[in-house]
PDB file of N, CA and C in Angstrom:
ATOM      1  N   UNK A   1     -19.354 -13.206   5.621  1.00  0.00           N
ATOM      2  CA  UNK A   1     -18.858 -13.083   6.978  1.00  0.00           C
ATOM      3  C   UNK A   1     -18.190 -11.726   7.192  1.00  0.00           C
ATOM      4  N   UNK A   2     -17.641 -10.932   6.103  1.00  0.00           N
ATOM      5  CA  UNK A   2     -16.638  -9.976   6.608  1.00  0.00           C
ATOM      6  C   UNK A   2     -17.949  -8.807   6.481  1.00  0.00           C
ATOM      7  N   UNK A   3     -19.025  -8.591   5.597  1.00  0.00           N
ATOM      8  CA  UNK A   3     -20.129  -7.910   5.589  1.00  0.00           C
ATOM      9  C   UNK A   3     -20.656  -7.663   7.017  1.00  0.00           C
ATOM     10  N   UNK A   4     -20.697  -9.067   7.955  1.00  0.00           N
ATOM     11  CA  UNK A   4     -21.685  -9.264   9.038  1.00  0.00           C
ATOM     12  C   UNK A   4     -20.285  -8.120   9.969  1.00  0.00           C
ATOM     13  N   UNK A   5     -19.413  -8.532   9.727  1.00  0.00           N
ATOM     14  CA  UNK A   5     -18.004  -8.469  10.654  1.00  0.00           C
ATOM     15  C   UNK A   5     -17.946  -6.607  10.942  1.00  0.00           C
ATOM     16  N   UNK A   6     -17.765  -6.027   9.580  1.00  0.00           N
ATOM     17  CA  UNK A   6     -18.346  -4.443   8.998  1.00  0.00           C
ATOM     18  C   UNK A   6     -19.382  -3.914   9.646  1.00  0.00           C
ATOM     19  N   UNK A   7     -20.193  -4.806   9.569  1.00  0.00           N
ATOM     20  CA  UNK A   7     -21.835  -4.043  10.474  1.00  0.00           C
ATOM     21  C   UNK A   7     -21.780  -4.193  11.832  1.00  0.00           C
ATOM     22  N   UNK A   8     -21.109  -4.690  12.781  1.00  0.00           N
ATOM     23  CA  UNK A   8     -20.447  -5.309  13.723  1.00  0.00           C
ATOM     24  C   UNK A   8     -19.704  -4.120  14.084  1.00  0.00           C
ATOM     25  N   UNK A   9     -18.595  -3.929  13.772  1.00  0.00           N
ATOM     26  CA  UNK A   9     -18.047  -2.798  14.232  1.00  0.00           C
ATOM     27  C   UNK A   9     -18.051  -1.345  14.167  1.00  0.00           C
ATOM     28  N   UNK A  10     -19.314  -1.206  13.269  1.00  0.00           N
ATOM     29  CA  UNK A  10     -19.677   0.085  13.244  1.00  0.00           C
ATOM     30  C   UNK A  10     -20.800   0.254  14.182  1.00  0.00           C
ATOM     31  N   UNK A  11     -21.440  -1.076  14.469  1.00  0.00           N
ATOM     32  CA  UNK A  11     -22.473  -0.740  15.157  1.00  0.00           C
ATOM     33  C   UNK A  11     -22.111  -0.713  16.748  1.00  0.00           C
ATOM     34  N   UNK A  12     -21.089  -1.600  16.981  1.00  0.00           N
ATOM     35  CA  UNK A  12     -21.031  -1.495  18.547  1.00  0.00           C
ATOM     36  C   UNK A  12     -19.386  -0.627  18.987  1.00  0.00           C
ATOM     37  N   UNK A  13     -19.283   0.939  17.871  1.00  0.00           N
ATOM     38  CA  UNK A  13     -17.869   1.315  18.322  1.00  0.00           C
ATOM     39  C   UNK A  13     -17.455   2.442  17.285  1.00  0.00           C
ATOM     40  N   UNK A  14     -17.181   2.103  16.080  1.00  0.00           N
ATOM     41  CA  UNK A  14     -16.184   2.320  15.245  1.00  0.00           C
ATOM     42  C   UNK A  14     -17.065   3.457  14.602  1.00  0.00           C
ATOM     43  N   UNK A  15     -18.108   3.293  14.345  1.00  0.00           N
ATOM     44  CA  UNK A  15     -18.875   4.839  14.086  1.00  0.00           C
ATOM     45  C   UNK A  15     -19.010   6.300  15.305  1.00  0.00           C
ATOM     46  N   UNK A  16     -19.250   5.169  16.125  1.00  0.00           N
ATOM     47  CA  UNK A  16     -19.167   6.423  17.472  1.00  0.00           C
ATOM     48  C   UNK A  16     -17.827   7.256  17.265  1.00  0.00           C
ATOM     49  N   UNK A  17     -16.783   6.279  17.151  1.00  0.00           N
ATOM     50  CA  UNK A  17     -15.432   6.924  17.670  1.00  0.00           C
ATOM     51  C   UNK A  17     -14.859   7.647  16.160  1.00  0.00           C
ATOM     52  N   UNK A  18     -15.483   7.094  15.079  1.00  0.00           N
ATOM     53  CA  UNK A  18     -15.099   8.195  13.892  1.00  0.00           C
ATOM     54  C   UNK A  18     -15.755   9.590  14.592  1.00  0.00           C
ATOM     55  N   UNK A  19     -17.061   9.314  14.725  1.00  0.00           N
ATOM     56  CA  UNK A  19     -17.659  10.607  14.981  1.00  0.00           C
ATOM     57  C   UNK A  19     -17.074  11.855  15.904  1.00  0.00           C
ATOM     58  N   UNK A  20     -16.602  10.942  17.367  1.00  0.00           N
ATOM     59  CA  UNK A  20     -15.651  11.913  17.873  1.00  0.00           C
ATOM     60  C   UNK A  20     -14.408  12.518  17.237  1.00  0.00           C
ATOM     61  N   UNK A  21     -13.765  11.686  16.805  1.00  0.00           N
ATOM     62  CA  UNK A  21     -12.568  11.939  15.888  1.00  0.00           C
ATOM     63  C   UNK A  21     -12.987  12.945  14.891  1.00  0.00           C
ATOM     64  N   UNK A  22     -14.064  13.115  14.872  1.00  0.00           N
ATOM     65  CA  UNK A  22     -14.217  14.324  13.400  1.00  0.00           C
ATOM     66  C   UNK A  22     -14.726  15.522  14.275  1.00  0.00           C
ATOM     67  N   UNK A  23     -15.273  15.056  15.418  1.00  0.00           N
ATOM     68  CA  UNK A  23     -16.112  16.545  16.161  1.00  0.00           C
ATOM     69  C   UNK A  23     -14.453  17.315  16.680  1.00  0.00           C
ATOM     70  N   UNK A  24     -13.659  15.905  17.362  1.00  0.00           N
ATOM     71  CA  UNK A  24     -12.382  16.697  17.705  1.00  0.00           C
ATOM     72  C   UNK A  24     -11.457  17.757  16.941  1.00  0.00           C
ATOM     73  N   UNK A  25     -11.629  16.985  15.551  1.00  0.00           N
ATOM     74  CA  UNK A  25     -10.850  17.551  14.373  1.00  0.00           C
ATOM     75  C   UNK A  25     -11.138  18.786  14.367  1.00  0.00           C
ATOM     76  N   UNK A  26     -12.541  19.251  14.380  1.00  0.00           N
ATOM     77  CA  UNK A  26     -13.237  20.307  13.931  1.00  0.00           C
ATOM     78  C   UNK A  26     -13.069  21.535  15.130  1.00  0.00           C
ATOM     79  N   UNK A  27     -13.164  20.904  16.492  1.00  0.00           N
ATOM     80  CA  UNK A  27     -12.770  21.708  17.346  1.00  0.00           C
ATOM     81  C   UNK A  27     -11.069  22.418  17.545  1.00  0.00           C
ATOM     82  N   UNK A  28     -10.003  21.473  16.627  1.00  0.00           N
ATOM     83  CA  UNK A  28      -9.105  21.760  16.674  1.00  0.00           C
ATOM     84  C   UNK A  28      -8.674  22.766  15.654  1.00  0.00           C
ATOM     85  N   UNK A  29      -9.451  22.706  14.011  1.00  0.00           N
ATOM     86  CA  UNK A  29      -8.890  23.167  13.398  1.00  0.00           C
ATOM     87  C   UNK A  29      -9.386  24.648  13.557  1.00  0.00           C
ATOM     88  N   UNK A  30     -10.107  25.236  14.723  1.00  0.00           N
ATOM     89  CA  UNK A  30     -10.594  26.701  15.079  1.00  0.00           C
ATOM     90  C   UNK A  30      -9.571  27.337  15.178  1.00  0.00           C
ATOM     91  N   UNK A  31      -8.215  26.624  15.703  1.00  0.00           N
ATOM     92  CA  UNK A  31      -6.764  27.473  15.949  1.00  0.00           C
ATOM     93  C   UNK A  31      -6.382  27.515  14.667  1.00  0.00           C
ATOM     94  N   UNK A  32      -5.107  28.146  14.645  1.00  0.00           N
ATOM     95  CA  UNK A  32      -4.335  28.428  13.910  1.00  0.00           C
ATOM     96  C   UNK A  32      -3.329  27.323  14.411  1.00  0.00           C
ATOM     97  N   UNK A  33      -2.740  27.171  15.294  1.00  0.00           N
ATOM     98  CA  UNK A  33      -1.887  26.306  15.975  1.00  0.00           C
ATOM     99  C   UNK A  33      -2.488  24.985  15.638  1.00  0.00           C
ATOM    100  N   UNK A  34      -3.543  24.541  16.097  1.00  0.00           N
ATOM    101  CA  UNK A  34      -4.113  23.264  15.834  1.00  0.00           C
ATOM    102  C   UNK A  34      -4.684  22.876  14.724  1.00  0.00           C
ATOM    103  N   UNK A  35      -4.187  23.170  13.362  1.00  0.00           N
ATOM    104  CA  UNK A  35      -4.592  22.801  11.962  1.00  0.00           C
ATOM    105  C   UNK A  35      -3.869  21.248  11.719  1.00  0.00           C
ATOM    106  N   UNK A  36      -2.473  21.568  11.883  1.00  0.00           N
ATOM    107  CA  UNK A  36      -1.695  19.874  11.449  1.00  0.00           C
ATOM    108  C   UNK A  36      -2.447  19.020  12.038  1.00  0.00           C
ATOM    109  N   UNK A  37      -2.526  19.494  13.717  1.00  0.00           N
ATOM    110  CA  UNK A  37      -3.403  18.349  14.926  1.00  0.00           C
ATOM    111  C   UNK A  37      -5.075  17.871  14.217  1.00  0.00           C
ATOM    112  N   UNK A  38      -5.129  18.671  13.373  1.00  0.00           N
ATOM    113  CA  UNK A  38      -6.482  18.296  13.067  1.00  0.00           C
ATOM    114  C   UNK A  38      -6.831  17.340  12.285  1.00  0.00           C
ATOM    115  N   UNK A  39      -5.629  17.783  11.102  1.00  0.00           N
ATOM    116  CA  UNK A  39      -5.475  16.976  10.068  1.00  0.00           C
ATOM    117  C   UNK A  39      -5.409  15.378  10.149  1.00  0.00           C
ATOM    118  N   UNK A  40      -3.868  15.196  10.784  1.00  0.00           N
ATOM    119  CA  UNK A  40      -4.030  14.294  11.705  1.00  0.00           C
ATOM    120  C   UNK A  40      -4.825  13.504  11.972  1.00  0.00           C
ATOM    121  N   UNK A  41      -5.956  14.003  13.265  1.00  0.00           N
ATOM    122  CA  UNK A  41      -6.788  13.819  14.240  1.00  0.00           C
ATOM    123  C   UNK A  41      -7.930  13.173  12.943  1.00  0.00           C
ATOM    124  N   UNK A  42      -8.398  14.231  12.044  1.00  0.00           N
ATOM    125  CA  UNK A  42      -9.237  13.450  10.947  1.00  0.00           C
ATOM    126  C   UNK A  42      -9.016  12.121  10.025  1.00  0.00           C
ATOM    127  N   UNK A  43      -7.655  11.822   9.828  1.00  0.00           N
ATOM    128  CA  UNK A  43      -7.169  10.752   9.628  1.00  0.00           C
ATOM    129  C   UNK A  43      -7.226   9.676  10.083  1.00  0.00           C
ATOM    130  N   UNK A  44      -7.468   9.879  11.457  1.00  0.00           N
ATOM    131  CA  UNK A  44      -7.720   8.889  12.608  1.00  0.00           C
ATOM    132  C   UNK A  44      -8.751   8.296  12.292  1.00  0.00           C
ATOM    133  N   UNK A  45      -9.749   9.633  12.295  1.00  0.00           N
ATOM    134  CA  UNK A  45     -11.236   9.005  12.013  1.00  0.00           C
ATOM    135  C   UNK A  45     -11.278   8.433  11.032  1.00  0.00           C
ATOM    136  N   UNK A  46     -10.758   8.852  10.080  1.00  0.00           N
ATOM    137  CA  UNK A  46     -11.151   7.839   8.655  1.00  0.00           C
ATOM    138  C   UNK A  46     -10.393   6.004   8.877  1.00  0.00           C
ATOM    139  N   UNK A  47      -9.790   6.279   9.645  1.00  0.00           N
ATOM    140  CA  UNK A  47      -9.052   5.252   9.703  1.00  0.00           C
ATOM    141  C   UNK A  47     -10.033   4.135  11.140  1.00  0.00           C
ATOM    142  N   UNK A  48     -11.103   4.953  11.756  1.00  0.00           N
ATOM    143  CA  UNK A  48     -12.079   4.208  12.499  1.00  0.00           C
ATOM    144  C   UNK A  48     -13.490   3.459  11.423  1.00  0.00           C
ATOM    145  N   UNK A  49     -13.286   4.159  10.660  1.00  0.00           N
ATOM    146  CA  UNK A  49     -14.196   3.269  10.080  1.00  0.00           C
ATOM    147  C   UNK A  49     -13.879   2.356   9.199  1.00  0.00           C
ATOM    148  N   UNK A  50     -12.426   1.943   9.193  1.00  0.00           N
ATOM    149  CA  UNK A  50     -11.825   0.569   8.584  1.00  0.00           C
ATOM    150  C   UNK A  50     -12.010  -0.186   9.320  1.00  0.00           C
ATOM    151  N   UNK A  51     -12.924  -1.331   9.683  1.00  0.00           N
ATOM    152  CA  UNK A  51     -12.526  -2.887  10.630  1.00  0.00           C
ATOM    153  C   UNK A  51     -11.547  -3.346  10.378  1.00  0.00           C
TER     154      UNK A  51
END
C-alpha cells in the first residue's frame, strides 16, 4: 500500500513540484546574494519527493 501511495504522489504532484523547486534553486543560485535562498529552496525539493 505505501509503494502504490509513493507512485501516487509522484505521479499526480510531488515530482512536478521537486522539479520546480530545483529549476528555482538553480535560477537563484546565479546571484551571489541568492546562494543561502537556493540552498534552502533545494531542500525543499528534496523534501517534495518524500510522501
Amino acid at each position: 500500500m505505501h509503494i502504490i501511495g509513493n507512485l501516487l504522489w509522484w505521479l499526480f504532484g510531488g515530482l512536478e513540484a521537486a522539479i520546480g523547486y530545483f529549476t528555482g534553486s538553480l535560477a537563484l543560485a546565479c546571484t551571489i546574494i541568492g546562494i543561502p535562498f537556493a540552498i534552502q529552496t533545494f531542500k525543499i525539493g528534496l523534501l517534495c519527493l518524500w510522501p
